[in-house]
N, C-alpha and C. Protein backbone atom coordinates (compact mmCIF):
# COMPACT_ATOMS: atom_id res chain seq x y z
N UNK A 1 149.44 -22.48 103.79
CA UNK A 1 150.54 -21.56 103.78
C UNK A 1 150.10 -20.26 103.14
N UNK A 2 150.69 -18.92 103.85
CA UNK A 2 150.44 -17.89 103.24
C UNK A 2 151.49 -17.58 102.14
N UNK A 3 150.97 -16.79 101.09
CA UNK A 3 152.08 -15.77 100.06
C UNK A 3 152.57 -14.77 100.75
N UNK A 4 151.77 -14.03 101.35
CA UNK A 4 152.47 -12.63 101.94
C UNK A 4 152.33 -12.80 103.26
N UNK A 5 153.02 -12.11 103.55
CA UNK A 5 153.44 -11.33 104.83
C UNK A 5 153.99 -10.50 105.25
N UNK A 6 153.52 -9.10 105.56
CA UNK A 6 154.09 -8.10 105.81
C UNK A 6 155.02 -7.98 107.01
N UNK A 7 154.28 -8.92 107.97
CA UNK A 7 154.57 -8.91 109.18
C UNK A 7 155.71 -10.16 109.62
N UNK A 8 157.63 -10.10 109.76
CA UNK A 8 158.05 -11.09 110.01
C UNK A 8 158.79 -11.60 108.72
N UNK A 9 158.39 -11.54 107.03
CA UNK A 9 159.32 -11.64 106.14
C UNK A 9 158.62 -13.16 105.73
N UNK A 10 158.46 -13.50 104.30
CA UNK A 10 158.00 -14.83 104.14
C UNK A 10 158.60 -15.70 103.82
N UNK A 11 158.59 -16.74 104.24
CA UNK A 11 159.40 -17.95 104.31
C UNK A 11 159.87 -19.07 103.02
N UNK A 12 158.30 -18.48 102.71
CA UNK A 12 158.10 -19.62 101.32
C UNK A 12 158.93 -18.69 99.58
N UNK A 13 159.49 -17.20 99.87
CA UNK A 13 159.97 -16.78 98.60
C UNK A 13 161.53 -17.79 97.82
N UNK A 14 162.29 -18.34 98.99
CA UNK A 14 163.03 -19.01 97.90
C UNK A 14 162.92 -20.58 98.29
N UNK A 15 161.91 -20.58 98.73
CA UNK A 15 161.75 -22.45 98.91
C UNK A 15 161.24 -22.95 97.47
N UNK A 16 161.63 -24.22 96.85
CA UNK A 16 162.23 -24.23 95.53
C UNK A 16 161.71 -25.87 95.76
N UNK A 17 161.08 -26.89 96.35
CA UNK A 17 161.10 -28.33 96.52
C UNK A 17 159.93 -28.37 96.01
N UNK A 18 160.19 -29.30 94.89
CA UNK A 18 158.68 -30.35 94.09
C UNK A 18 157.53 -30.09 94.60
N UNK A 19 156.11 -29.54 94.72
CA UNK A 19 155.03 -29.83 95.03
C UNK A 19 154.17 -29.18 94.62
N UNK A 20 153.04 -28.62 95.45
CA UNK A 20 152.06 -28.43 94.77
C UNK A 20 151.44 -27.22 96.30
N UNK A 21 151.86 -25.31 95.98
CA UNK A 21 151.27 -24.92 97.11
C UNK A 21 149.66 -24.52 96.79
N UNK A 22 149.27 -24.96 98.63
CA UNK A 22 147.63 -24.46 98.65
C UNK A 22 147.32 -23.14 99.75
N UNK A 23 145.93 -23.32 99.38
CA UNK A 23 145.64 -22.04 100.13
C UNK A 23 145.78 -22.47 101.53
N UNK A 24 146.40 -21.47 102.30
CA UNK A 24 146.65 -21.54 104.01
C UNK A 24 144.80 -21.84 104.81
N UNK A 25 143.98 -21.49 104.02
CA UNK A 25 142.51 -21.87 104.74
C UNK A 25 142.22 -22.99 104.64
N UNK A 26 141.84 -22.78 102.81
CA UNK A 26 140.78 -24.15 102.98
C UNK A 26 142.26 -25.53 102.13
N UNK A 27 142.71 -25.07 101.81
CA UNK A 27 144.08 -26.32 101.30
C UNK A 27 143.86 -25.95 99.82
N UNK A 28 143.08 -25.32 98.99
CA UNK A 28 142.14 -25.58 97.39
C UNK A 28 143.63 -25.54 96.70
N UNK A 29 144.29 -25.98 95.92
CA UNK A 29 145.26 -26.27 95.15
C UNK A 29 145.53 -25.19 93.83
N UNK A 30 145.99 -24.45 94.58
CA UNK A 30 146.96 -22.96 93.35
C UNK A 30 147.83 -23.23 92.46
N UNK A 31 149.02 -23.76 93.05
CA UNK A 31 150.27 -22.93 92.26
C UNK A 31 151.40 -24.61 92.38
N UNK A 32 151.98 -24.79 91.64
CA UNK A 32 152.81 -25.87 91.33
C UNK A 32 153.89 -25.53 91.32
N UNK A 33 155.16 -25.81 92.17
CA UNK A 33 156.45 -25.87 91.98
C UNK A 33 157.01 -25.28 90.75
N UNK A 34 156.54 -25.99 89.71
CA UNK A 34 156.87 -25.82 88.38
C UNK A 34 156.83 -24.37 87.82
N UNK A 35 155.97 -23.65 88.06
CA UNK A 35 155.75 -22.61 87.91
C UNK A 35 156.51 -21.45 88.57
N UNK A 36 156.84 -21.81 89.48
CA UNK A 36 157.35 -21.03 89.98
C UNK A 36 158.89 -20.14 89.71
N UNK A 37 159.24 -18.97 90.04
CA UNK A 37 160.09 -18.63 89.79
C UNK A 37 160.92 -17.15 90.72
N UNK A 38 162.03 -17.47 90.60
CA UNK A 38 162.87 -15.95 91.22
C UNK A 38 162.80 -14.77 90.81
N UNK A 39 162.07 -14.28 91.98
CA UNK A 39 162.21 -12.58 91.49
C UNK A 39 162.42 -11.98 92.64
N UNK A 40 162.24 -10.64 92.48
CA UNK A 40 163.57 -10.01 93.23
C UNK A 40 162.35 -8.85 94.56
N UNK A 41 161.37 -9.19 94.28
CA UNK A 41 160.32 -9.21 95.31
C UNK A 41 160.25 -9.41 96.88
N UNK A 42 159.81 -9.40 98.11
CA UNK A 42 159.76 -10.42 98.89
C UNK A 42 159.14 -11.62 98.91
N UNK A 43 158.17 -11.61 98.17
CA UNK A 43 156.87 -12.72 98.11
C UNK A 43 157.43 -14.00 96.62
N UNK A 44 156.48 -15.01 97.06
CA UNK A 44 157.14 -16.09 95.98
C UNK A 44 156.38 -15.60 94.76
N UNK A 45 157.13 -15.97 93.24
CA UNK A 45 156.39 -15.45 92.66
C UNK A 45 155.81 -16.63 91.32
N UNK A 46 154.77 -16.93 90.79
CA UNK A 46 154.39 -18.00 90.23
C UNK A 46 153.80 -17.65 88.36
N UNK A 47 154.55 -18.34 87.54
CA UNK A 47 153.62 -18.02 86.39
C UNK A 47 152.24 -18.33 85.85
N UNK A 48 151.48 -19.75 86.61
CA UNK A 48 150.84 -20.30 85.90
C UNK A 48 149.96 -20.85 87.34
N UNK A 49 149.05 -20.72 87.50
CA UNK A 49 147.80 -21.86 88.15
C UNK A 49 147.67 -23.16 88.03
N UNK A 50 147.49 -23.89 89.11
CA UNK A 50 147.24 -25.52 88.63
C UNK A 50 145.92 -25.37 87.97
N UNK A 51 145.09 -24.78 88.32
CA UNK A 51 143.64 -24.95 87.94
C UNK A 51 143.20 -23.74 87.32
N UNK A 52 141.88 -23.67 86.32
CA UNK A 52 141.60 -22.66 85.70
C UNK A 52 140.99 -21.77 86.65
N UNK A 53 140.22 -22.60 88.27
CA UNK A 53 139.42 -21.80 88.98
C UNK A 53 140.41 -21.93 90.49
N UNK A 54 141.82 -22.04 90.51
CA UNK A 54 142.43 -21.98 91.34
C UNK A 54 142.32 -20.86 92.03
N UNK A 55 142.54 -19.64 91.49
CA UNK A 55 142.35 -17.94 92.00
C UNK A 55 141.29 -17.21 91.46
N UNK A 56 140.94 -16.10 91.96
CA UNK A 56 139.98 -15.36 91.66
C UNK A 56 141.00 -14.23 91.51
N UNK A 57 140.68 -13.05 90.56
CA UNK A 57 141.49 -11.76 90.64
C UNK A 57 140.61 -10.49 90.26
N UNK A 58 140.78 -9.91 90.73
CA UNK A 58 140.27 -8.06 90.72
C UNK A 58 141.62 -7.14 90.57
N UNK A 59 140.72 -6.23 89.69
CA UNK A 59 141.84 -5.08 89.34
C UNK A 59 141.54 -4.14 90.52
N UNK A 60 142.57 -4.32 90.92
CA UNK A 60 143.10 -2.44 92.15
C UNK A 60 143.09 -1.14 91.31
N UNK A 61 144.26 -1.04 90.48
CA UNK A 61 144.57 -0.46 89.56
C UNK A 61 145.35 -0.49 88.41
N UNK A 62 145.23 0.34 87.54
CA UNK A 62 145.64 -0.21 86.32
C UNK A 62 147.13 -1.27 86.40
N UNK A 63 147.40 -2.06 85.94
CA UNK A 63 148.34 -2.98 86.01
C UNK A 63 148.66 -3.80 87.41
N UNK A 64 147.68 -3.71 88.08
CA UNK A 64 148.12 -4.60 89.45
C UNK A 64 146.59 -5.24 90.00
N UNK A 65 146.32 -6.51 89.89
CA UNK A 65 145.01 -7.31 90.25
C UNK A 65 145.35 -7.65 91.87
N UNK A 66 144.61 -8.15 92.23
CA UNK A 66 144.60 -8.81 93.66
C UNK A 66 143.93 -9.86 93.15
N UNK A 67 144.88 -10.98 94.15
CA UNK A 67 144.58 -12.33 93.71
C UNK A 67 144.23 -12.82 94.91
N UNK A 68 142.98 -13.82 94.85
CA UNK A 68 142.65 -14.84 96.14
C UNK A 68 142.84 -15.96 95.60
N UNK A 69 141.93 -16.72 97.03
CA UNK A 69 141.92 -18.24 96.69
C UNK A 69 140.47 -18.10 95.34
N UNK A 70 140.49 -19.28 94.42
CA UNK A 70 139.12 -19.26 93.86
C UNK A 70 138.07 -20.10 95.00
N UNK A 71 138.63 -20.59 96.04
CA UNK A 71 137.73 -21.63 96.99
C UNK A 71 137.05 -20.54 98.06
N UNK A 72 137.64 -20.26 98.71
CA UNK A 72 137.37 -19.56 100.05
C UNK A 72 137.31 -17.68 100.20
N UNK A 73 137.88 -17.22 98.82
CA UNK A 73 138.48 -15.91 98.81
C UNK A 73 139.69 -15.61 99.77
N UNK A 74 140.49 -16.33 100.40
CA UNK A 74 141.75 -16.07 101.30
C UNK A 74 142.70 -15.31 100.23
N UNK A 75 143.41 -13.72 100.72
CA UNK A 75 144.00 -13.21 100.38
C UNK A 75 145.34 -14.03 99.68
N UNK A 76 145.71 -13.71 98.51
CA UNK A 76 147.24 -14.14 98.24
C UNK A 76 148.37 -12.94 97.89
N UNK A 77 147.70 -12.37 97.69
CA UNK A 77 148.33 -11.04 97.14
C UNK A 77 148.07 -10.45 96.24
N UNK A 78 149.37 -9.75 94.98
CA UNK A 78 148.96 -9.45 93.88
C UNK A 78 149.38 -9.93 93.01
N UNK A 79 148.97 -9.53 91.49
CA UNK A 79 149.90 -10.07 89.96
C UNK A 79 149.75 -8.77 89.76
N UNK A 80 151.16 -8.37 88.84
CA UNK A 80 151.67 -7.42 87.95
C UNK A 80 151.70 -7.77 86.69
N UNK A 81 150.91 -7.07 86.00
CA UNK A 81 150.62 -7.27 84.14
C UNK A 81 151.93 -6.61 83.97
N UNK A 82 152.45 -8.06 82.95
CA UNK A 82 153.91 -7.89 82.69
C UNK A 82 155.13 -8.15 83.00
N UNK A 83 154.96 -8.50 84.28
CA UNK A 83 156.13 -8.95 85.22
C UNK A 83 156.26 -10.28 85.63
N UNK A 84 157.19 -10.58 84.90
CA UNK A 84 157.53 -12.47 85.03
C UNK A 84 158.97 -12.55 84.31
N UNK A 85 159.11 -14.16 84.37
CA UNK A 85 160.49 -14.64 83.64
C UNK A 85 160.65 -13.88 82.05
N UNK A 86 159.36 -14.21 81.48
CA UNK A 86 159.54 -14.12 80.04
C UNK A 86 158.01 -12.35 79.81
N UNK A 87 158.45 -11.56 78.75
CA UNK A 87 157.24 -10.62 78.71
C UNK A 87 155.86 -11.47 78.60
N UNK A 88 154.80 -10.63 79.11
CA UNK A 88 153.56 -10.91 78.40
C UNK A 88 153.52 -11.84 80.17
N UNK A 89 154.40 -12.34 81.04
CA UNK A 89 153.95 -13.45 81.86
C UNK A 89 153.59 -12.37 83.69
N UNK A 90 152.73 -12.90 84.17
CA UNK A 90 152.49 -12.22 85.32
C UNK A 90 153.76 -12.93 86.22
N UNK A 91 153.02 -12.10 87.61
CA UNK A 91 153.64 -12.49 88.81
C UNK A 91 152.52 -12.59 89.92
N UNK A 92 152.30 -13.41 90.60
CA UNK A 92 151.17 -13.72 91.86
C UNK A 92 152.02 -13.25 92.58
């Protein structure tokens, strides 16, 4: 499954059921239900990684990284330093 989509609107921002999403390529295991949370974005937005080497991230510019898979490099989008439920927490 993808995070973004520019093209068509994404499906997965308020799907909210128990599991565990992976990367749309290779399957490598990101982001946990649990983590997850509402924001006011189009894209779903997540606080926390299942794994320490789940994503890879690069800075664009100041306060905004681009995030992949850590397996395959498949695009996920971005995180915003700062922007989450609680301060101090990102957003994928």
């Amino acid at each position: 499954m993808s995070f973004c989509s520019f093209f068509g609107g994404e499906v997965y921002k308020d799907h909210f059921k128990p599991g565990i999403y992976v990367c749309s390529k290779c399957e490598h295991q990101l982001f946990s239900s649990r983590s997850k949370y509402e924001h006011s974005s189009p894209w779903p937005a997540f606080t926390e990684t299942v794994h320490g080497d789940s994503v890879s991230k690069h800075q664009e510019r100041p306060g905004a990284y681009k995030v992949r898979c850590g397996k395959c490099g498949n695009g996920l989008g971005h995180e915003f330093v700062n922007d989450g439920p609680a301060k101090g927490l990102s957003r994928f």
